[in-house]
N, C-alpha and C. Protein backbone atom coordinates (compact mmCIF):
# COMPACT_ATOMS: atom_id res chain seq x y z
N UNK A 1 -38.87 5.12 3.35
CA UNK A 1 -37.43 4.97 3.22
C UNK A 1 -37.15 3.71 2.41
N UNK A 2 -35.88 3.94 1.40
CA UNK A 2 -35.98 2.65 0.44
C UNK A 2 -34.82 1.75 1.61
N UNK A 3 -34.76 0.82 0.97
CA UNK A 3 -33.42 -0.58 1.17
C UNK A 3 -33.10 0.10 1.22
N UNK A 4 -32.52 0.60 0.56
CA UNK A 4 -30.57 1.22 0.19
C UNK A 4 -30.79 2.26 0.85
N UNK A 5 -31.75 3.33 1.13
CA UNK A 5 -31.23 4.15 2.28
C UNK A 5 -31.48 3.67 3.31
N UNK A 6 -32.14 3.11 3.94
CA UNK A 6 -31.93 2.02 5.57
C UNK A 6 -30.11 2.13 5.36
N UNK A 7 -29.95 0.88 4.31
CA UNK A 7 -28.80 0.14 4.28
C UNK A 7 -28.02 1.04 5.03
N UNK A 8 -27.65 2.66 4.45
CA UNK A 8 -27.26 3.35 4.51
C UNK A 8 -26.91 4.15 5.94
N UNK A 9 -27.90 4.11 6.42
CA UNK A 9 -27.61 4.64 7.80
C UNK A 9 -27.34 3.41 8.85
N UNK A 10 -27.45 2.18 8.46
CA UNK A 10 -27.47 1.20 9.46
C UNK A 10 -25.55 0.55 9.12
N UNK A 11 -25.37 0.83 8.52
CA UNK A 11 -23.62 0.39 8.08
C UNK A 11 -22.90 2.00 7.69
N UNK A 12 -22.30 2.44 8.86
CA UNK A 12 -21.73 3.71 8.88
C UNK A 12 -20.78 4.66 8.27
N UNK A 13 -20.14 3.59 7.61
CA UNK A 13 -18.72 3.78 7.28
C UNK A 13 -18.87 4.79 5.94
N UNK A 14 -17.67 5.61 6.07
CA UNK A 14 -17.60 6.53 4.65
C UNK A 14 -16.42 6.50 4.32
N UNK A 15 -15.40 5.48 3.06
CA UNK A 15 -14.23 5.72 3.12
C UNK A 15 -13.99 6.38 1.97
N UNK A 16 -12.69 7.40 2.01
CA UNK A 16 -12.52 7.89 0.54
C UNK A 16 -11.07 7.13 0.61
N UNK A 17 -10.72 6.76 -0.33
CA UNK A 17 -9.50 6.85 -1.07
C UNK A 17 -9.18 8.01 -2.16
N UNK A 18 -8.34 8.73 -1.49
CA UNK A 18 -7.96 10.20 -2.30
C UNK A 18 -6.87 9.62 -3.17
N UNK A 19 -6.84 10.10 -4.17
CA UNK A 19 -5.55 9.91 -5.32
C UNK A 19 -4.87 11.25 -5.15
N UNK A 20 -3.40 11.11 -5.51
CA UNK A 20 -2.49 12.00 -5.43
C UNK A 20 -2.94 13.79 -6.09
N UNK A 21 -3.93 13.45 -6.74
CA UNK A 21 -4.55 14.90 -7.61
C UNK A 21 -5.41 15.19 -6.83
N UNK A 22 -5.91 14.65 -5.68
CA UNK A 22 -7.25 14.81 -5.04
C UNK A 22 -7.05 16.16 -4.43
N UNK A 23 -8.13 17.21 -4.00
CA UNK A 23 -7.43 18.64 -3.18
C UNK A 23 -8.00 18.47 -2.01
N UNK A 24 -6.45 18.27 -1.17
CA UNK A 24 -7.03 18.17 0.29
C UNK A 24 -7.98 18.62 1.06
N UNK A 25 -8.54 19.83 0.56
CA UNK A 25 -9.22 20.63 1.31
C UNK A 25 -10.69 19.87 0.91
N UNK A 26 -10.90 19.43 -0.34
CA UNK A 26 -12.20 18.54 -0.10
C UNK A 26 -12.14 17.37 0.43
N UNK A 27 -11.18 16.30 0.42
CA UNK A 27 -11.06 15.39 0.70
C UNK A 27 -11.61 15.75 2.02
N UNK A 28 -10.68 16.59 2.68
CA UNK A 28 -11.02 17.15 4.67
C UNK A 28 -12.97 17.54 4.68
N UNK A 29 -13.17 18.16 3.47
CA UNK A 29 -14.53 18.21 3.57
C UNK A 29 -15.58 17.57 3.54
N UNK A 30 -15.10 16.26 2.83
CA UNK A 30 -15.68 15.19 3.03
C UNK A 30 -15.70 14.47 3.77
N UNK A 31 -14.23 14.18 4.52
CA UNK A 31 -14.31 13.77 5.94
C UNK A 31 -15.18 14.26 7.26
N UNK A 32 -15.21 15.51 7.20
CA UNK A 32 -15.75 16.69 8.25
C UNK A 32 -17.52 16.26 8.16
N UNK A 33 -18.34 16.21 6.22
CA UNK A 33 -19.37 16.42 6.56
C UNK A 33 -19.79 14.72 6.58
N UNK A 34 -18.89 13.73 6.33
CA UNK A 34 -19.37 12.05 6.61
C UNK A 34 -20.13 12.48 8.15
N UNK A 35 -18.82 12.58 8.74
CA UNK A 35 -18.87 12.39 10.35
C UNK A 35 -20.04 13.45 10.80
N UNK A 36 -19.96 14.84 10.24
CA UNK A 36 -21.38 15.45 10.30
C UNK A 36 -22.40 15.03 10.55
N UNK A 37 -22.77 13.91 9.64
CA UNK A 37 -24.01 12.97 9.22
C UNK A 37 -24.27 12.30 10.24
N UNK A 38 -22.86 11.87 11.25
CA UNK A 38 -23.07 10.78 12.13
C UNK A 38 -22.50 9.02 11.09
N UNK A 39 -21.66 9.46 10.18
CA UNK A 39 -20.91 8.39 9.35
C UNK A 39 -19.65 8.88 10.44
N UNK A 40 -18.94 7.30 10.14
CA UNK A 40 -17.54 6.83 10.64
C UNK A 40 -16.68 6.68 8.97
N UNK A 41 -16.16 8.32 9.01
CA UNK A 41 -15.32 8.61 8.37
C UNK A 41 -13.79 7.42 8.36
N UNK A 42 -13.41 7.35 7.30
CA UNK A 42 -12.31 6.19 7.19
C UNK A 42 -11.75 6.43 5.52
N UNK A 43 -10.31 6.97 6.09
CA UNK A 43 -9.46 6.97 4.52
C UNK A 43 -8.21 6.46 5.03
N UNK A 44 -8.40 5.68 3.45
CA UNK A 44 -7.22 4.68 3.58
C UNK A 44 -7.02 4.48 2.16
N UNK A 45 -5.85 4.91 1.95
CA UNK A 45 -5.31 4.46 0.30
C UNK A 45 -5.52 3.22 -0.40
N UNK A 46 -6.51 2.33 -0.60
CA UNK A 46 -6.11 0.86 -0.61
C UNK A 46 -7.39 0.78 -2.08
N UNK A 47 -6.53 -0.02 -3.24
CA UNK A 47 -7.74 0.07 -4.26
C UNK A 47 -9.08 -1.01 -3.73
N UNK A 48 -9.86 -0.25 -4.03
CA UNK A 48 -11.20 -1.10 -3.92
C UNK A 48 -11.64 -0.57 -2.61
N UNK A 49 -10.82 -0.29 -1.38
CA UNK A 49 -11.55 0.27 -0.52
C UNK A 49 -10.70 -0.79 0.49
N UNK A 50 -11.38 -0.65 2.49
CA UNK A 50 -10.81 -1.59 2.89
C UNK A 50 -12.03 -2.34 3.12
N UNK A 51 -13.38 -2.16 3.04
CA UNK A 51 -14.49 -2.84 3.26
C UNK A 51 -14.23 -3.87 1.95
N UNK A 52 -14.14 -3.57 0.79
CA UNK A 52 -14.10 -4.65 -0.32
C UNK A 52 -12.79 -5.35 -0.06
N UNK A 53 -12.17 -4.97 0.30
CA UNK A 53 -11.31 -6.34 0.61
C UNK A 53 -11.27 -6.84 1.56
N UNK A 54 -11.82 -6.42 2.65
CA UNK A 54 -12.39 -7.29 3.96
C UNK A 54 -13.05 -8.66 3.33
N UNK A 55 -13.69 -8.11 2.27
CA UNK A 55 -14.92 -8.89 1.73
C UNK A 55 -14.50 -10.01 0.67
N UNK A 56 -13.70 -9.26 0.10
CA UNK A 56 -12.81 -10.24 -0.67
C UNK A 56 -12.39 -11.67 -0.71
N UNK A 57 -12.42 -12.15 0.17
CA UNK A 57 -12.09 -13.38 0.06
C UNK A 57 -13.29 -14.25 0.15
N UNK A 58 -14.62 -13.10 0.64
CA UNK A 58 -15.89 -13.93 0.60
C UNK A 58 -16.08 -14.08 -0.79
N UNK A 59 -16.19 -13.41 -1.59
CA UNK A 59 -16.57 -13.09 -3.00
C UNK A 59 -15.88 -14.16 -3.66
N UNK A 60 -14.62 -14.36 -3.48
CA UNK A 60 -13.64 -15.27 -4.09
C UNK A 60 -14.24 -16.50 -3.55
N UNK A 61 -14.68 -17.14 -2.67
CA UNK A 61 -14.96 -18.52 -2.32
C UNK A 61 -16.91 -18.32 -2.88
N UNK A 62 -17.50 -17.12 -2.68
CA UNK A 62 -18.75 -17.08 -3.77
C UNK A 62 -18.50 -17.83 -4.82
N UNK A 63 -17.75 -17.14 -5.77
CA UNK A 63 -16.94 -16.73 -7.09
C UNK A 63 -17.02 -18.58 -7.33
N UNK A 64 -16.30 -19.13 -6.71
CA UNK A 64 -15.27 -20.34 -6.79
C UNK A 64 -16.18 -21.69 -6.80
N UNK A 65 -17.43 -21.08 -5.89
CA UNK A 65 -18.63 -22.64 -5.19
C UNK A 65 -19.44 -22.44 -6.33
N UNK A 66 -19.80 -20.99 -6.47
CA UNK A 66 -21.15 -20.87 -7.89
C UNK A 66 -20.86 -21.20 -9.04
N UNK A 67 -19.66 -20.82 -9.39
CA UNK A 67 -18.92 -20.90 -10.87
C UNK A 67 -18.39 -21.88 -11.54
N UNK A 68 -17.96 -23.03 -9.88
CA UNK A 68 -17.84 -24.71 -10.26
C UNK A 68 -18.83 -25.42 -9.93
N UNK A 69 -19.88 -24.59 -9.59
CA UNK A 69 -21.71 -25.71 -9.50
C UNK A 69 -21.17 -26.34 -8.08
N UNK A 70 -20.57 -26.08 -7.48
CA UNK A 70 -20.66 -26.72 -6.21
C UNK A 70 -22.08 -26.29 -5.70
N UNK A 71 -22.40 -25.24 -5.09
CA UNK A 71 -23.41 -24.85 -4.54
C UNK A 71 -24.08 -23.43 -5.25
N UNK A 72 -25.25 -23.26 -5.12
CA UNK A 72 -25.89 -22.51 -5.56
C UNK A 72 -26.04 -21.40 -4.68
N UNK A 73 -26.45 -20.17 -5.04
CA UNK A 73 -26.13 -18.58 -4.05
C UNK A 73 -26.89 -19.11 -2.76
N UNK A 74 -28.13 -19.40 -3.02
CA UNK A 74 -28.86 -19.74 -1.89
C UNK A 74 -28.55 -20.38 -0.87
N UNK A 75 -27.80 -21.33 -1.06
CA UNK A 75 -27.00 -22.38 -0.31
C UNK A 75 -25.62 -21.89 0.61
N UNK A 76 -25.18 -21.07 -0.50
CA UNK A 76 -23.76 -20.66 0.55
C UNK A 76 -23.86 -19.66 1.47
N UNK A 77 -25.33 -18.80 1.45
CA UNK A 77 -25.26 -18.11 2.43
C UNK A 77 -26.30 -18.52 3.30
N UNK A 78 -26.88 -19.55 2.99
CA UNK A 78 -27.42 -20.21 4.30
C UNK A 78 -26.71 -20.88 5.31
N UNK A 79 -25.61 -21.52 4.24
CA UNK A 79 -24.60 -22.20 5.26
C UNK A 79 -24.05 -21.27 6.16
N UNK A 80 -23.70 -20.14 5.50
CA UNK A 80 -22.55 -18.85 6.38
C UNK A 80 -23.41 -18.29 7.56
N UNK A 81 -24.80 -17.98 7.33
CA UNK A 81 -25.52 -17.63 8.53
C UNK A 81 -25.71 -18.95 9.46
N UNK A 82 -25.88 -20.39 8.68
CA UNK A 82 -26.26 -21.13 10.15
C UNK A 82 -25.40 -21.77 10.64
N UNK A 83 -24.06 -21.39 9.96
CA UNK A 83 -22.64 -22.07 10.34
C UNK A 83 -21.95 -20.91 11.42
N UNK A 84 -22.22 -19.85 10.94
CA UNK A 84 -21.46 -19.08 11.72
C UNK A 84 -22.35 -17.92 12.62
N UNK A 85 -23.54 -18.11 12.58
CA UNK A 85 -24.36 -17.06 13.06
C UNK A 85 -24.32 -15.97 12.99
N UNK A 86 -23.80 -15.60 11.53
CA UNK A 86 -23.44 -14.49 11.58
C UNK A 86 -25.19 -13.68 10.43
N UNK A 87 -25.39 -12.72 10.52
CA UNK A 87 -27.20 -12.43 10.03
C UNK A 87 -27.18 -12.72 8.95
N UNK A 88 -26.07 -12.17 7.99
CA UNK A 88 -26.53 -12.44 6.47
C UNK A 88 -25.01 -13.19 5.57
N UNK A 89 -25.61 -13.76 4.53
CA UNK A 89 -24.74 -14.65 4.70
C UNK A 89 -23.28 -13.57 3.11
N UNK A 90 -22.80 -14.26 2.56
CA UNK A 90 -21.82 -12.98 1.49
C UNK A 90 -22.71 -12.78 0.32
N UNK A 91 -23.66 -13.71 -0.32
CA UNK A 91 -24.19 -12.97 -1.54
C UNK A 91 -24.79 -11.99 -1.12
N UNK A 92 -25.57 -12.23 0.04
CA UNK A 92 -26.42 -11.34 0.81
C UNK A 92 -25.62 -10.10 1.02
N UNK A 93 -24.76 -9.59 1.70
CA UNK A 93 -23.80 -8.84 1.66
C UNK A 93 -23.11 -8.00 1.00
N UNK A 94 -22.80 -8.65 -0.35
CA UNK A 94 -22.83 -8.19 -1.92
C UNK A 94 -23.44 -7.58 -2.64
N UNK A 95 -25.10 -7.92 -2.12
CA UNK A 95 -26.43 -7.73 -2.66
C UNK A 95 -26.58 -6.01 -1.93
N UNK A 96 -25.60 -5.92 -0.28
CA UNK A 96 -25.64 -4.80 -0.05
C UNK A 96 -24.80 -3.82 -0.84
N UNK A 97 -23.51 -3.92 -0.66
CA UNK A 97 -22.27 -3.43 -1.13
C UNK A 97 -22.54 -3.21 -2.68
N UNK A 98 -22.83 -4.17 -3.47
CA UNK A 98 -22.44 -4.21 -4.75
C UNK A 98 -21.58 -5.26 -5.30
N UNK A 99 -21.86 -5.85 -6.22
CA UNK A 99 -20.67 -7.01 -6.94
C UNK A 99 -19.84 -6.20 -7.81
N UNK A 100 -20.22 -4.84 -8.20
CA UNK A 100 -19.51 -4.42 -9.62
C UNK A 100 -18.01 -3.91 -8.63
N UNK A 101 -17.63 -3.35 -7.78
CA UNK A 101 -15.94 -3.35 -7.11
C UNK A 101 -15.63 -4.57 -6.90
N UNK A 102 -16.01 -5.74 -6.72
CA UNK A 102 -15.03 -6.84 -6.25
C UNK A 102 -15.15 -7.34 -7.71
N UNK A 103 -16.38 -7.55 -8.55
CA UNK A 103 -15.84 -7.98 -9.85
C UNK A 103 -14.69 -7.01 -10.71
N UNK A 104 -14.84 -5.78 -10.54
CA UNK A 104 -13.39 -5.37 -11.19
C UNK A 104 -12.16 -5.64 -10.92
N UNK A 105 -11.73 -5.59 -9.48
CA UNK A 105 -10.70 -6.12 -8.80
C UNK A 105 -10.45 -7.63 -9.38
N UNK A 106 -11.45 -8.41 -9.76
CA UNK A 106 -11.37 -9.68 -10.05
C UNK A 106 -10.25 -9.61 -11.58
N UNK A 107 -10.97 -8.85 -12.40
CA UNK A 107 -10.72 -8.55 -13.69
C UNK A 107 -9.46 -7.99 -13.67
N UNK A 108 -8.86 -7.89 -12.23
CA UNK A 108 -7.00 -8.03 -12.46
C UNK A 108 -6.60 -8.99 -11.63
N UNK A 109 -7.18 -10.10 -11.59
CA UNK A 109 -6.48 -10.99 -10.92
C UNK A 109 -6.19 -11.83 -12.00
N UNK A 110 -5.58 -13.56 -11.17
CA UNK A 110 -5.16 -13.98 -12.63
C UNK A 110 -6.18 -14.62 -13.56
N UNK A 111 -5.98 -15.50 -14.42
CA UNK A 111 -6.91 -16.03 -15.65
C UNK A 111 -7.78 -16.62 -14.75
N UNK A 112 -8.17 -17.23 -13.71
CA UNK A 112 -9.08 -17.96 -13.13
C UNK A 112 -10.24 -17.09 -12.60
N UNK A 113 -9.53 -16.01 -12.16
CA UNK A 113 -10.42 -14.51 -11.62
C UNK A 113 -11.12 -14.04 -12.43
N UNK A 114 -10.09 -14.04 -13.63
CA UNK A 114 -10.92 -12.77 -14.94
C UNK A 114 -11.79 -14.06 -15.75
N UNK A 115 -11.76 -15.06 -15.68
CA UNK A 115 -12.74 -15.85 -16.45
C UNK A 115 -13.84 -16.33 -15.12
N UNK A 116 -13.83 -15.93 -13.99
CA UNK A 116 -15.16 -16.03 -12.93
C UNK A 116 -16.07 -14.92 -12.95
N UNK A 117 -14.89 -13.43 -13.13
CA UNK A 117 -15.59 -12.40 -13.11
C UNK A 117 -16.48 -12.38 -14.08
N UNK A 118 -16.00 -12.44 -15.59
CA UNK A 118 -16.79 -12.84 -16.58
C UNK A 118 -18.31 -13.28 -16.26
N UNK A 119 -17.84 -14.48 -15.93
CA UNK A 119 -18.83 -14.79 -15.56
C UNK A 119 -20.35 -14.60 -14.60
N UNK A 120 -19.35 -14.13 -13.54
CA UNK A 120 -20.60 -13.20 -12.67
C UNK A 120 -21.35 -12.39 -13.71
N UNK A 121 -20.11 -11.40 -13.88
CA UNK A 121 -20.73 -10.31 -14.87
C UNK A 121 -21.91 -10.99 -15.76
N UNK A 122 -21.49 -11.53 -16.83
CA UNK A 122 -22.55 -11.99 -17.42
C UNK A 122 -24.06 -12.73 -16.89
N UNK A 123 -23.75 -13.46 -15.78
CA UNK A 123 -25.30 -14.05 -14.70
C UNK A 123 -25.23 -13.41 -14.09
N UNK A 124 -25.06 -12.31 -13.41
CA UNK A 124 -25.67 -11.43 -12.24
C UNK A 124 -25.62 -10.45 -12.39
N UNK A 125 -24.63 -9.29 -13.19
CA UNK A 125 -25.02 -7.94 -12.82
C UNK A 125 -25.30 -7.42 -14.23
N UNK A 126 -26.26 -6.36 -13.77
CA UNK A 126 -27.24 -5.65 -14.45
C UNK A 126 -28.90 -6.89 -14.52
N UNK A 127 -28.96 -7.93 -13.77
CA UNK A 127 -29.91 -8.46 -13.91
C UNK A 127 -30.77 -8.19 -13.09
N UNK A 128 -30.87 -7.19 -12.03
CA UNK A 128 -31.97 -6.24 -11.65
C UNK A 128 -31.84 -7.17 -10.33
């Protein structure tokens, strides 16, 4: 079994956000076979999802410590696990989820967002 399918069964959630063209009857089908699986089906209209913006504000204080050299990735999620005991710290987290939804979301925020996202983009994703 790889990472990402562990990941997968160990964080449950399946949300769709349906758009107004979406046909209910799959949307319901997708709901029906998440929960099938033993996923915790969850739709909620909200762009990016509601897990990425749960997350959101981690990404943004990521975004904010890496991008002004305050601290390095390694650092801020060591702090977040031994500050808050919580297992993994947000790059870590990210590293699950993905950076490419919260960096787009970024890429409509204002000039400070879209010149961090940039930046991620360019040092971190697609760098394997």
């Amino acid at each position: 079994m790889t990472s990402t399918t562990y990941e997968v069964w160990r964080f449950i959630i399946a949300e769709v956000m349906a758009t107004t063209d979406a046909d209910p009857v799959v949307v319901d089908t997708f709901l029906a076979f998440a929960a099938g699986i033993g996923m915790v089906p969850i739709r909620k209209e909200k762009p990016g999802g509601l897990l990425v913006s749960v997350l959101g504000p981690s990404l943004c204080a990521v975004q904010d410590l890496a991008f002004g050299g305050s601290a390095e990735l390694e650092a801020i999620d060591e702090v977040r696990r031994l500050g808050t005991g919580l297992p993994r710290g947000p790059v870590e987290i990210f590293g699950v989820v993905g950076l490419s939804a919260p960096c787009r979301i970024a890429w409509h925020g204002d000039e400070d967002q879209q010149r961090i996202a940039a930046w991620f983009k360019a040092s971190y994703l697609g760098q394997g």
